[in-house]
PDB file of N, CA and C in Angstrom:
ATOM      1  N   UNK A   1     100.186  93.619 114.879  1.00  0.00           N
ATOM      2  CA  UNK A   1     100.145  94.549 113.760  1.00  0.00           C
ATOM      3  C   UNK A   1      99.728  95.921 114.279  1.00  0.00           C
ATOM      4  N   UNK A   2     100.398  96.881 113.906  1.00  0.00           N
ATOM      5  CA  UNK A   2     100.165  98.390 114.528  1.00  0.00           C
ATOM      6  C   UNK A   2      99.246  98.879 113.475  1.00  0.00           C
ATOM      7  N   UNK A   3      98.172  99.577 114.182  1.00  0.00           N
ATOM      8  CA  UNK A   3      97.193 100.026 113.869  1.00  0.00           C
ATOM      9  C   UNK A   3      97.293 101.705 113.559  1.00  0.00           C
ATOM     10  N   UNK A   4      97.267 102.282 112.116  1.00  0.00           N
ATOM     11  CA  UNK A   4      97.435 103.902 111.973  1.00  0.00           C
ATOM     12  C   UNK A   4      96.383 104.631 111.462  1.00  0.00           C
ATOM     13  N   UNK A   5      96.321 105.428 111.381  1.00  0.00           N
ATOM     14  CA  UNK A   5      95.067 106.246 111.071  1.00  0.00           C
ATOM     15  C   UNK A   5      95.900 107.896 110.375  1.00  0.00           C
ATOM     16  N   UNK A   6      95.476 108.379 109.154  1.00  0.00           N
ATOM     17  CA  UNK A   6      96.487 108.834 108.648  1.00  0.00           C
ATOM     18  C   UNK A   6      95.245 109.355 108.037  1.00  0.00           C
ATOM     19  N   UNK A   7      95.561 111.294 108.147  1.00  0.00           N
ATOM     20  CA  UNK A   7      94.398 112.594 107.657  1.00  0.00           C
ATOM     21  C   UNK A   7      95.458 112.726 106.027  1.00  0.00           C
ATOM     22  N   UNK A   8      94.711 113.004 105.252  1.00  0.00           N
ATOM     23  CA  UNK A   8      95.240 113.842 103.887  1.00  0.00           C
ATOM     24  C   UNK A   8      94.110 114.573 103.418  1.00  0.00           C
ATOM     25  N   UNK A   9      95.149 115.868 103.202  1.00  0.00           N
ATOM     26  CA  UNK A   9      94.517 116.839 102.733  1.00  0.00           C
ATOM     27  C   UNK A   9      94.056 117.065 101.086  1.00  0.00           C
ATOM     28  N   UNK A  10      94.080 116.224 100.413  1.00  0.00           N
ATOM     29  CA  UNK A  10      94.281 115.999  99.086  1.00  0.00           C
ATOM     30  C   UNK A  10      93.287 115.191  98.450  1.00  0.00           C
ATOM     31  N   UNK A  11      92.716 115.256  97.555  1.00  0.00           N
ATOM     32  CA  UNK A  11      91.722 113.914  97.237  1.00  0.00           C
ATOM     33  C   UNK A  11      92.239 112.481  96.844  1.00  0.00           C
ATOM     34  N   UNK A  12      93.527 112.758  97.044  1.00  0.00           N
ATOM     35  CA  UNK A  12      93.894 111.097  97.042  1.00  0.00           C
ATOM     36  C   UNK A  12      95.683 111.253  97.624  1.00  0.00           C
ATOM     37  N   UNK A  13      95.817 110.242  97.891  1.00  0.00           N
ATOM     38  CA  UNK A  13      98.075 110.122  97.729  1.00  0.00           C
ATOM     39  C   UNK A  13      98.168 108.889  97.100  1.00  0.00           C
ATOM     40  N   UNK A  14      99.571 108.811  96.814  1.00  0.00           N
ATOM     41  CA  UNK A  14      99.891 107.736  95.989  1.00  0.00           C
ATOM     42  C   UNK A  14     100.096 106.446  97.047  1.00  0.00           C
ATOM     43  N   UNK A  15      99.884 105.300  96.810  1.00  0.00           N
ATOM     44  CA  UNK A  15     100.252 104.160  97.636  1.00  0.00           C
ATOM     45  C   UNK A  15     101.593 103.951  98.642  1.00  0.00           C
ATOM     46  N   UNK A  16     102.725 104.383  97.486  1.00  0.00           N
ATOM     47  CA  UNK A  16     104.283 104.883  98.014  1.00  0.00           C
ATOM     48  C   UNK A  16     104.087 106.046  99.235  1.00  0.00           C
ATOM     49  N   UNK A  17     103.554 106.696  98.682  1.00  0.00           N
ATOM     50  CA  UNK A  17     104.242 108.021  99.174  1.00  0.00           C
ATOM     51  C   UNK A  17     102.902 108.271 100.500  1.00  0.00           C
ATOM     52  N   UNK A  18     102.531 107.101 100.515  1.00  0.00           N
ATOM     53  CA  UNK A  18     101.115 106.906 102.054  1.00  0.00           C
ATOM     54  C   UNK A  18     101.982 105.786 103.076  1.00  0.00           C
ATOM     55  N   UNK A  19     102.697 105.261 101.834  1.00  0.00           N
ATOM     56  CA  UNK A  19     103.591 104.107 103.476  1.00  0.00           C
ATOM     57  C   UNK A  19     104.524 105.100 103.899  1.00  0.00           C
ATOM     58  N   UNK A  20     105.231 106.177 102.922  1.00  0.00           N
ATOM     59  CA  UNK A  20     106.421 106.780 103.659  1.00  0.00           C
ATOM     60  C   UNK A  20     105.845 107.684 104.539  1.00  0.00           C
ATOM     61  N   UNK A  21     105.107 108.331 104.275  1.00  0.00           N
ATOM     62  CA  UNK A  21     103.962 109.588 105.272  1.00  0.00           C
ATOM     63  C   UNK A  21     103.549 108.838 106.554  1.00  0.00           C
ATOM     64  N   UNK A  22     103.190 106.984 106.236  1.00  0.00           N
ATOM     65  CA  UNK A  22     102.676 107.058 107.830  1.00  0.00           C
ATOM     66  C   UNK A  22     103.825 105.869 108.536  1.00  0.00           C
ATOM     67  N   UNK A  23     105.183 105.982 108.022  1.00  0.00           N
ATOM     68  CA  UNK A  23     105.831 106.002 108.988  1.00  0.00           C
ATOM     69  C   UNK A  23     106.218 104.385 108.554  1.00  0.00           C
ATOM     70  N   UNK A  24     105.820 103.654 107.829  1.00  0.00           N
ATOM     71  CA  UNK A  24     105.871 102.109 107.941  1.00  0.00           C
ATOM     72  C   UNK A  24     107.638 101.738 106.859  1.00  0.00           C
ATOM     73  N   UNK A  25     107.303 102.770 105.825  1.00  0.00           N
ATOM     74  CA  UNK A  25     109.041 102.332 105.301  1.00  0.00           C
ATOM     75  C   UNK A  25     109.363 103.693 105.649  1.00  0.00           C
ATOM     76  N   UNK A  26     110.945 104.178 104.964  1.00  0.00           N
ATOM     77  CA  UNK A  26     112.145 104.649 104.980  1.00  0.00           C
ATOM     78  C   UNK A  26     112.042 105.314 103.605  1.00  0.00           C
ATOM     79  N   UNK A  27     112.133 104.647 102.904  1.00  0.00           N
ATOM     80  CA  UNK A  27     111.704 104.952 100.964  1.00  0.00           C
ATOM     81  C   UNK A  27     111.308 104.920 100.751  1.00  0.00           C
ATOM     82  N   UNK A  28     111.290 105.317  99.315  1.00  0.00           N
ATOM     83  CA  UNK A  28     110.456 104.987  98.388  1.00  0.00           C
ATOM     84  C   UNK A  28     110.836 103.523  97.492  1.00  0.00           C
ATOM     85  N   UNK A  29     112.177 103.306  97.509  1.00  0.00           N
ATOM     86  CA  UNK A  29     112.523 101.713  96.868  1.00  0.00           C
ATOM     87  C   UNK A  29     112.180 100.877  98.512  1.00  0.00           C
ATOM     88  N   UNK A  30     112.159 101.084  99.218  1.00  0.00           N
ATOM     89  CA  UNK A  30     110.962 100.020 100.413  1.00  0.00           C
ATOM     90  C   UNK A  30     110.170  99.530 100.349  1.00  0.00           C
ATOM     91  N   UNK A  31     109.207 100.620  99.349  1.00  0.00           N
ATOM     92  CA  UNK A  31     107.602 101.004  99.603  1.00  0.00           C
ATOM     93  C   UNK A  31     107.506  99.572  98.234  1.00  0.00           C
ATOM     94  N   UNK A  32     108.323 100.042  96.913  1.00  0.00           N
ATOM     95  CA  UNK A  32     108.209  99.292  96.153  1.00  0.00           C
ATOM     96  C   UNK A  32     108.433  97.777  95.881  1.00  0.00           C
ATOM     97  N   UNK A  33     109.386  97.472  96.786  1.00  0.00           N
ATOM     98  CA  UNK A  33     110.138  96.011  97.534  1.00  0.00           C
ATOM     99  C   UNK A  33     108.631  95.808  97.736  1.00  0.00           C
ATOM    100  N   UNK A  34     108.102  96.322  98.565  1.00  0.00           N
ATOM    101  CA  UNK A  34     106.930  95.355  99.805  1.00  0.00           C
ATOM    102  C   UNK A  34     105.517  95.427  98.827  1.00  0.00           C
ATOM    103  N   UNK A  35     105.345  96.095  97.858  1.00  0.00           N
ATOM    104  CA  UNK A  35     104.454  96.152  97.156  1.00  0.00           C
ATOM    105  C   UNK A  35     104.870  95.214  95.957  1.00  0.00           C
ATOM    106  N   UNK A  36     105.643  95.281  94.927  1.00  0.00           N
ATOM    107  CA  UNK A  36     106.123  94.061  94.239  1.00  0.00           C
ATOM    108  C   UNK A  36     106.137  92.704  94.742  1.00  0.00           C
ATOM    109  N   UNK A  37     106.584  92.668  96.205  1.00  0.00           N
ATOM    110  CA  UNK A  37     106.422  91.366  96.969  1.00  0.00           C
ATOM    111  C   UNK A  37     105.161  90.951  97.004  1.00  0.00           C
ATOM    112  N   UNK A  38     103.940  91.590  97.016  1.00  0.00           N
ATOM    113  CA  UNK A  38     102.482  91.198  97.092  1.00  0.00           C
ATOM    114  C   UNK A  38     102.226  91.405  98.773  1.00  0.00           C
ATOM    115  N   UNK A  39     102.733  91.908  99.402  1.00  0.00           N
ATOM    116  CA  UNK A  39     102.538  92.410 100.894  1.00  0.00           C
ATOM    117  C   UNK A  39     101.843  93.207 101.293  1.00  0.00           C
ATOM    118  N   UNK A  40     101.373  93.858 100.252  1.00  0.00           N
ATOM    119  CA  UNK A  40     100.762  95.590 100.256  1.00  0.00           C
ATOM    120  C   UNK A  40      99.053  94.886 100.081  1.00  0.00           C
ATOM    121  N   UNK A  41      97.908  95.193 100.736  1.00  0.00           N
ATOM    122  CA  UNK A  41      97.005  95.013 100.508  1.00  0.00           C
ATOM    123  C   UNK A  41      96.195  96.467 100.578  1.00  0.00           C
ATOM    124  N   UNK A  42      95.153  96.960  99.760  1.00  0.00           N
ATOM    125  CA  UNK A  42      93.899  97.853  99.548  1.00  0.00           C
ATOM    126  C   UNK A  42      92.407  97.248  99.688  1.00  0.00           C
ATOM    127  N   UNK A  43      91.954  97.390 100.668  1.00  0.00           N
ATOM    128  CA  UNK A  43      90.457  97.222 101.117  1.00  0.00           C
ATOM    129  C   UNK A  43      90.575  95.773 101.122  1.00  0.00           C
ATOM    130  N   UNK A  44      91.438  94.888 101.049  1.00  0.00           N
ATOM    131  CA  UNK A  44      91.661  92.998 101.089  1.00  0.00           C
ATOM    132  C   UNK A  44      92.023  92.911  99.894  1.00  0.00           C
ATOM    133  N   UNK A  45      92.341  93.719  99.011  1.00  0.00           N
ATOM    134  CA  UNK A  45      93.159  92.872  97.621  1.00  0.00           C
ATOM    135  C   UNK A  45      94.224  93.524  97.315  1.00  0.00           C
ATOM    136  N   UNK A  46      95.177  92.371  97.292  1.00  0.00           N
ATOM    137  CA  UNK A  46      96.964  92.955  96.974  1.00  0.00           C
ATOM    138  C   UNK A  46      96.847  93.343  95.907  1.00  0.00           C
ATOM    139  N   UNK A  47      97.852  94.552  96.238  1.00  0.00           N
ATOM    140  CA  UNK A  47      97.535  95.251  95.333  1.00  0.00           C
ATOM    141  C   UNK A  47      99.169  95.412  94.778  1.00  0.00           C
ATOM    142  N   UNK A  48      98.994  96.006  93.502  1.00  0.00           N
ATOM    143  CA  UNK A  48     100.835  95.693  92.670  1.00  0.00           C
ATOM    144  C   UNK A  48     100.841  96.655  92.058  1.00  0.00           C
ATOM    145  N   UNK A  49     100.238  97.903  91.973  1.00  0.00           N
ATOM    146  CA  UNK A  49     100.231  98.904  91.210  1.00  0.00           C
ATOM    147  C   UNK A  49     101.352  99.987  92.438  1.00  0.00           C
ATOM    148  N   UNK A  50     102.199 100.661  92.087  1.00  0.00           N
ATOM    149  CA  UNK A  50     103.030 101.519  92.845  1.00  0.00           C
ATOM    150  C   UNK A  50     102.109 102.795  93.336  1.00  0.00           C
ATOM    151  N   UNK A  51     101.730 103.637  91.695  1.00  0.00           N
ATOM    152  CA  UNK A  51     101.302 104.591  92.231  1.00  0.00           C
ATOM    153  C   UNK A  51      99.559 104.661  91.932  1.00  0.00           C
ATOM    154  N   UNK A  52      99.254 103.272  92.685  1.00  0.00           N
ATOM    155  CA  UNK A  52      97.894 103.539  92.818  1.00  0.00           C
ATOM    156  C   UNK A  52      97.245 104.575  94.313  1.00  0.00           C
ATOM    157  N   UNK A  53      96.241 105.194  93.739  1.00  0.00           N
ATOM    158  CA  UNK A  53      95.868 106.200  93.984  1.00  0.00           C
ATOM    159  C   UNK A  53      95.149 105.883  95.499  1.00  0.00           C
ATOM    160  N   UNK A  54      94.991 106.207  96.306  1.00  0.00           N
ATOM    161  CA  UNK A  54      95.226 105.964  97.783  1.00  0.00           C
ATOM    162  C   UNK A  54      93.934 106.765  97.926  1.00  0.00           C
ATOM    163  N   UNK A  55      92.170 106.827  98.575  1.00  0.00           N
ATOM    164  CA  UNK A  55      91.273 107.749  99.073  1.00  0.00           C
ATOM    165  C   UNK A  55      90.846 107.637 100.352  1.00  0.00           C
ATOM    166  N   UNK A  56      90.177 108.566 100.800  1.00  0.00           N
ATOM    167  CA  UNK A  56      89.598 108.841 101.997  1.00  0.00           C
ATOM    168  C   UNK A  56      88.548 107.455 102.670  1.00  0.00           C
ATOM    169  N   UNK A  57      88.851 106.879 103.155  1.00  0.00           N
ATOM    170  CA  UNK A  57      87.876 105.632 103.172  1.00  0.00           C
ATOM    171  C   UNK A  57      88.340 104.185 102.766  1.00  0.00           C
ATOM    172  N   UNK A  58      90.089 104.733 102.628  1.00  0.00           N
ATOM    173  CA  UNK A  58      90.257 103.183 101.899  1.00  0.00           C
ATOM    174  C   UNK A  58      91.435 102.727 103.471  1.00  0.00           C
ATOM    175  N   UNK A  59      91.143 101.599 103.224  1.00  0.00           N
ATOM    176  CA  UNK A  59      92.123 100.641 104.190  1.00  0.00           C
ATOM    177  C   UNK A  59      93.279  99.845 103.774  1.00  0.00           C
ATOM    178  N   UNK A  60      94.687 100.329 104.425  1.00  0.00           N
ATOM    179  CA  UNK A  60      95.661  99.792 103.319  1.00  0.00           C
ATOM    180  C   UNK A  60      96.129  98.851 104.490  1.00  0.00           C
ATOM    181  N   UNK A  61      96.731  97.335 104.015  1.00  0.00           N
ATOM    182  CA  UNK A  61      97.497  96.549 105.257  1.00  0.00           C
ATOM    183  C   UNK A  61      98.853  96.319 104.948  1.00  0.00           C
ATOM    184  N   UNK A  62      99.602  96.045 105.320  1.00  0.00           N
ATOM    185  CA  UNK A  62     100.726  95.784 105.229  1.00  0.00           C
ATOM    186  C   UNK A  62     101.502  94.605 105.574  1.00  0.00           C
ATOM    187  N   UNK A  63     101.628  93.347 105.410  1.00  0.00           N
ATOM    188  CA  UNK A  63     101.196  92.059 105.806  1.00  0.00           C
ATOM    189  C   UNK A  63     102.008  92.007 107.393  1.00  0.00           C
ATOM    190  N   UNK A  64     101.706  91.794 107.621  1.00  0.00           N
ATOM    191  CA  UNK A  64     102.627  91.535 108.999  1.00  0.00           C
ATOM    192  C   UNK A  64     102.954  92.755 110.133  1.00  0.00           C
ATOM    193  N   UNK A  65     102.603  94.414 109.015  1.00  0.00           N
ATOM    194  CA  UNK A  65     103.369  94.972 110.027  1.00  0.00           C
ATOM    195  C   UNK A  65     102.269  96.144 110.237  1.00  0.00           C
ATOM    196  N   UNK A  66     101.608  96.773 109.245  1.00  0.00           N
ATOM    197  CA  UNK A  66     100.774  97.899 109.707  1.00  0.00           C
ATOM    198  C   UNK A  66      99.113  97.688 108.627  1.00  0.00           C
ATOM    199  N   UNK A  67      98.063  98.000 109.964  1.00  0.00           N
ATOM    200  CA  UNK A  67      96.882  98.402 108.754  1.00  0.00           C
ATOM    201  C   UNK A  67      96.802 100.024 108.566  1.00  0.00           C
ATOM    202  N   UNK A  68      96.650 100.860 108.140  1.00  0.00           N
ATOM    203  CA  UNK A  68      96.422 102.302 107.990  1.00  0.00           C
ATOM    204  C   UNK A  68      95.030 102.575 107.146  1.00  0.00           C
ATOM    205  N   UNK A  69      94.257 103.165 107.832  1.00  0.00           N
ATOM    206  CA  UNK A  69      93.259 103.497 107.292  1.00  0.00           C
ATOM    207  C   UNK A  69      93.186 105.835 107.229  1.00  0.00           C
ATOM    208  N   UNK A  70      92.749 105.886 106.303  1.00  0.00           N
ATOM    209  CA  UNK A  70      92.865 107.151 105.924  1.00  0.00           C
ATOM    210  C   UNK A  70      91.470 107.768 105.629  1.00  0.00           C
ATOM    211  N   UNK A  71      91.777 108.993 106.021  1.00  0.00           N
ATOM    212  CA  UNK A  71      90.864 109.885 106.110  1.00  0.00           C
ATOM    213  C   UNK A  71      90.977 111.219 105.780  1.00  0.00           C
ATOM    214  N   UNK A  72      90.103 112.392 105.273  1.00  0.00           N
ATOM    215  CA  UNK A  72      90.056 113.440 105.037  1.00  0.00           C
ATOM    216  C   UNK A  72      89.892 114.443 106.286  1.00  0.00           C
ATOM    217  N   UNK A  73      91.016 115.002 106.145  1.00  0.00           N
ATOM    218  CA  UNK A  73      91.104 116.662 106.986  1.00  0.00           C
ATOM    219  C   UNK A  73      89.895 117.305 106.704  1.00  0.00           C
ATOM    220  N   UNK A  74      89.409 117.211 105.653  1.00  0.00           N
ATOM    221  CA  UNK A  74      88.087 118.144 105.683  1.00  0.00           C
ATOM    222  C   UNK A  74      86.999 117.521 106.444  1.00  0.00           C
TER     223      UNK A  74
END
């Protein structure tokens, strides 16, 4: 499992639009495939919400293929 580490400048991103930023899907109907599937995990709990809100400190996994943990530019 590839390990990412991913700065935002923002007080949060959306779940979607944090897999397409760090590289793990292609889309945005990807992002939603692998999250509807129950693949998408937040801090250890799958998570099924699309545009749940993504913060500085949170750890997202991706079952099989990426963990990304995120952090603030500031």
């Amino acid at each position: 499992m590839e390990k990412l580490a991913v700065q935002i400048e923002t007080e949060y991103i959306t779940l979607t639009n944090l897999l397409k930023y760090a590289g793990v899907v292609m889309s945005g109907g990807q992002a939603h495939e692998l999250i509807e599937a129950g693949f998408v995990s937040l801090n250890g709990q799958i998570v099924l919400e699309k545009r749940k809100k993504i913060r500085a400190g949170d750890e997202v996994t991706v079952k099989g293929m990426a963990a990304i943990t995120v952090s603030n530019e500031n």
